[in-house]
N, C-alpha and C. Protein backbone atom coordinates (compact mmCIF):
# COMPACT_ATOMS: atom_id res chain seq x y z
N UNK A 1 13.63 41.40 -54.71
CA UNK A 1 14.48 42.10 -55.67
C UNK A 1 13.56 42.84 -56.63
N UNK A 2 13.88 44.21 -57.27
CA UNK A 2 12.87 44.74 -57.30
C UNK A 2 13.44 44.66 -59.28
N UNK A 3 12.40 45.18 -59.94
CA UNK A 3 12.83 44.59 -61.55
C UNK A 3 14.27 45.39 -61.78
N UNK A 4 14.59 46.80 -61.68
CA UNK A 4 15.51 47.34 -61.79
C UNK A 4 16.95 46.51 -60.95
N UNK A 5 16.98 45.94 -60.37
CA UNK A 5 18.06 44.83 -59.35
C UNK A 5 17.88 44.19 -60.50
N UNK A 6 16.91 42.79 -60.42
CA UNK A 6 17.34 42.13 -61.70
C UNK A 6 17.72 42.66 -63.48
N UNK A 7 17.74 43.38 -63.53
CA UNK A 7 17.68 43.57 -65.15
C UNK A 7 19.49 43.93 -65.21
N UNK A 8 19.69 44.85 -63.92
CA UNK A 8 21.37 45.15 -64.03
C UNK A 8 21.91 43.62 -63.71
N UNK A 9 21.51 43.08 -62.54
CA UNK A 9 21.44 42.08 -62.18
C UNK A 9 22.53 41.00 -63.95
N UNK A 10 20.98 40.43 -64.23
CA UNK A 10 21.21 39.75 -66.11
C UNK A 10 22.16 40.63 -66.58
N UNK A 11 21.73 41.47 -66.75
CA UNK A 11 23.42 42.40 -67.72
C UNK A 11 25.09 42.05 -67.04
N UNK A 12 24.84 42.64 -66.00
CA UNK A 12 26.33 42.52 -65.68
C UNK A 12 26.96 40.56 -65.64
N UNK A 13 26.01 39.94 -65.61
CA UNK A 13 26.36 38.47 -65.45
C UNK A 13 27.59 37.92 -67.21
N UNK A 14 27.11 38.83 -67.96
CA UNK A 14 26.91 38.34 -69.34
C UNK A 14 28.85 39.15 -68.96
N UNK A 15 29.14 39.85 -68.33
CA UNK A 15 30.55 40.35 -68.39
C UNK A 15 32.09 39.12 -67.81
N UNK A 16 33.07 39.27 -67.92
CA UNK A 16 33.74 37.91 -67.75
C UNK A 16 34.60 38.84 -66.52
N UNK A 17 35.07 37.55 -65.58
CA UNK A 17 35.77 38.62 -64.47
C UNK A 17 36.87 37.96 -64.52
N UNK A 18 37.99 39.00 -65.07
CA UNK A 18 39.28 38.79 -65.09
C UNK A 18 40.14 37.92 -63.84
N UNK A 19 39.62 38.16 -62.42
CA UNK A 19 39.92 37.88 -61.40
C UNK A 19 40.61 36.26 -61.66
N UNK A 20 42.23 36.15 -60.60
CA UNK A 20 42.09 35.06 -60.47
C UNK A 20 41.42 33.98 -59.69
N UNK A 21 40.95 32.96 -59.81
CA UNK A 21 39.66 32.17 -59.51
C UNK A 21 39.41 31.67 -57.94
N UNK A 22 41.16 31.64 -57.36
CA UNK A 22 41.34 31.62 -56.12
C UNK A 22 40.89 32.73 -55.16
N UNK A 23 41.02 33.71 -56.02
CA UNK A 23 41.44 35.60 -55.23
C UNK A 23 39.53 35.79 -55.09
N UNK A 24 38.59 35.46 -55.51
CA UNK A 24 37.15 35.62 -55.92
C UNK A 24 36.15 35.61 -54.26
N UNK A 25 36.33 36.55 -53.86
CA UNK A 25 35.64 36.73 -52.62
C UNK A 25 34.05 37.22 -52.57
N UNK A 26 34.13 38.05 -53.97
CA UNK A 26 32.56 38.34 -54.14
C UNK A 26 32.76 38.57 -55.71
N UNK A 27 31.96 37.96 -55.95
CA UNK A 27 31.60 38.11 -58.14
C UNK A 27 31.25 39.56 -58.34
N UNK A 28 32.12 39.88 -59.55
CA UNK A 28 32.46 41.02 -59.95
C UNK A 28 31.22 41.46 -60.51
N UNK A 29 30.45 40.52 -60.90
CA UNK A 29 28.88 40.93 -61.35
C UNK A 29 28.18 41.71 -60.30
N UNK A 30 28.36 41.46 -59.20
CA UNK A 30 27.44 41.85 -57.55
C UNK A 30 28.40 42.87 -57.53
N UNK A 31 29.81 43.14 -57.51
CA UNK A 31 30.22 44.01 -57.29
C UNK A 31 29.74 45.34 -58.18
N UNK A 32 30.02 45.29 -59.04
CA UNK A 32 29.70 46.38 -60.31
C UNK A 32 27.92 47.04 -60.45
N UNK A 33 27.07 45.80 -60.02
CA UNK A 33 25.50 46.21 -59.55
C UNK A 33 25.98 47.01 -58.40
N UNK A 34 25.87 46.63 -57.65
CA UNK A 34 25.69 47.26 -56.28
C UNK A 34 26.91 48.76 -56.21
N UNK A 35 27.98 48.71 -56.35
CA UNK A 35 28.77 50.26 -57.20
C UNK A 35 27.26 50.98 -58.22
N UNK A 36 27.12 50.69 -58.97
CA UNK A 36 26.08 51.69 -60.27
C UNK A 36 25.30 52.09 -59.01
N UNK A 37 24.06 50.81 -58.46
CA UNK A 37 22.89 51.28 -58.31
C UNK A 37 23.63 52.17 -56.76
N UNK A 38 24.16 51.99 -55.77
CA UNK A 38 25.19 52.94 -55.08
C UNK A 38 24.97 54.51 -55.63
N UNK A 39 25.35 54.51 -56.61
CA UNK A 39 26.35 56.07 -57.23
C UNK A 39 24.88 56.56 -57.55
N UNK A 40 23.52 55.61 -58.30
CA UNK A 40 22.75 56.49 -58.53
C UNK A 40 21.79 57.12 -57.94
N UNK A 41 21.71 56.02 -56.12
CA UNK A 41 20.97 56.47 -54.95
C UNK A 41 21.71 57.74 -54.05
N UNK A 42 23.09 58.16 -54.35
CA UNK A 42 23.58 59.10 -54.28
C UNK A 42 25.03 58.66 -53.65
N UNK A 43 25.55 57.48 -53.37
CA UNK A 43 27.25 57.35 -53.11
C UNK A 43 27.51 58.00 -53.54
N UNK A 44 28.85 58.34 -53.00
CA UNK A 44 29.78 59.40 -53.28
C UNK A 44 31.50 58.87 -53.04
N UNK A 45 31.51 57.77 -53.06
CA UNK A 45 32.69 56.91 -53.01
C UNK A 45 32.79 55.49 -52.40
N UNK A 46 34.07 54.81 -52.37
CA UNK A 46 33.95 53.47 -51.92
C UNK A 46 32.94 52.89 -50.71
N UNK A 47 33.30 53.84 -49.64
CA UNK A 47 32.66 53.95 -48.14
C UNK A 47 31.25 53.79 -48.34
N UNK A 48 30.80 54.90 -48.89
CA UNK A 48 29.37 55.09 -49.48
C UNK A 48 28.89 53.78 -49.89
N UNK A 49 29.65 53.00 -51.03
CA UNK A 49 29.20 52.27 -51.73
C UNK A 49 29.34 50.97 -50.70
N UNK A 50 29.73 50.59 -50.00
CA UNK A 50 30.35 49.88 -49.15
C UNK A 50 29.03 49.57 -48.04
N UNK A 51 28.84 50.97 -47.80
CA UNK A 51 27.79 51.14 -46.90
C UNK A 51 26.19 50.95 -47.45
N UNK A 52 25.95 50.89 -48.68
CA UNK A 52 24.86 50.73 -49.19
C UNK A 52 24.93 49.18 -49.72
N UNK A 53 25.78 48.60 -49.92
CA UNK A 53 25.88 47.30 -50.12
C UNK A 53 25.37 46.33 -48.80
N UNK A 54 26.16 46.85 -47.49
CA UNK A 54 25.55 45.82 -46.45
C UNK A 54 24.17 46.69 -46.00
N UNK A 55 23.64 47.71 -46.38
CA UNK A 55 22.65 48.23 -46.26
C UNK A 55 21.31 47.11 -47.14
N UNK A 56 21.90 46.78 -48.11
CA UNK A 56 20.76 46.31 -48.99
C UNK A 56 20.87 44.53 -49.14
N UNK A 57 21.98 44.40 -47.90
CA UNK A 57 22.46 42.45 -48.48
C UNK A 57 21.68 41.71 -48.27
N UNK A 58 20.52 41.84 -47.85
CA UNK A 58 19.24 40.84 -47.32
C UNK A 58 19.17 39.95 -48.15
């Protein structure tokens, strides 16, 4: 994980996820990293982002 992963990484943890606790398939923290750093490697929508997520799940 490279320092820029962790630092969004710590930030987004500190956010609370409304989700109900049953419904929680992936933490909204991982979700919301991986959307940003997505959009700023150049996604261009869900698919995109979708696709760079199992691109990077190692």
């Amino acid at each position: 994980m490279n320092i820029l992963t962790a630092i969004f990484l710590k930030y987004f943890a500190t956010w609370n996820d409304p989700k109900i606790e049953k419904s929680k398939e992936h933490l909204l923290k991982n979700i919301r990293s991986i959307a940003i750093l997505a959009i700023i490697s150049g996604a261009d929508g869900w698919v995109a982002i979708e696709a760079y997520g199992k691109a990077k799940y190692e």
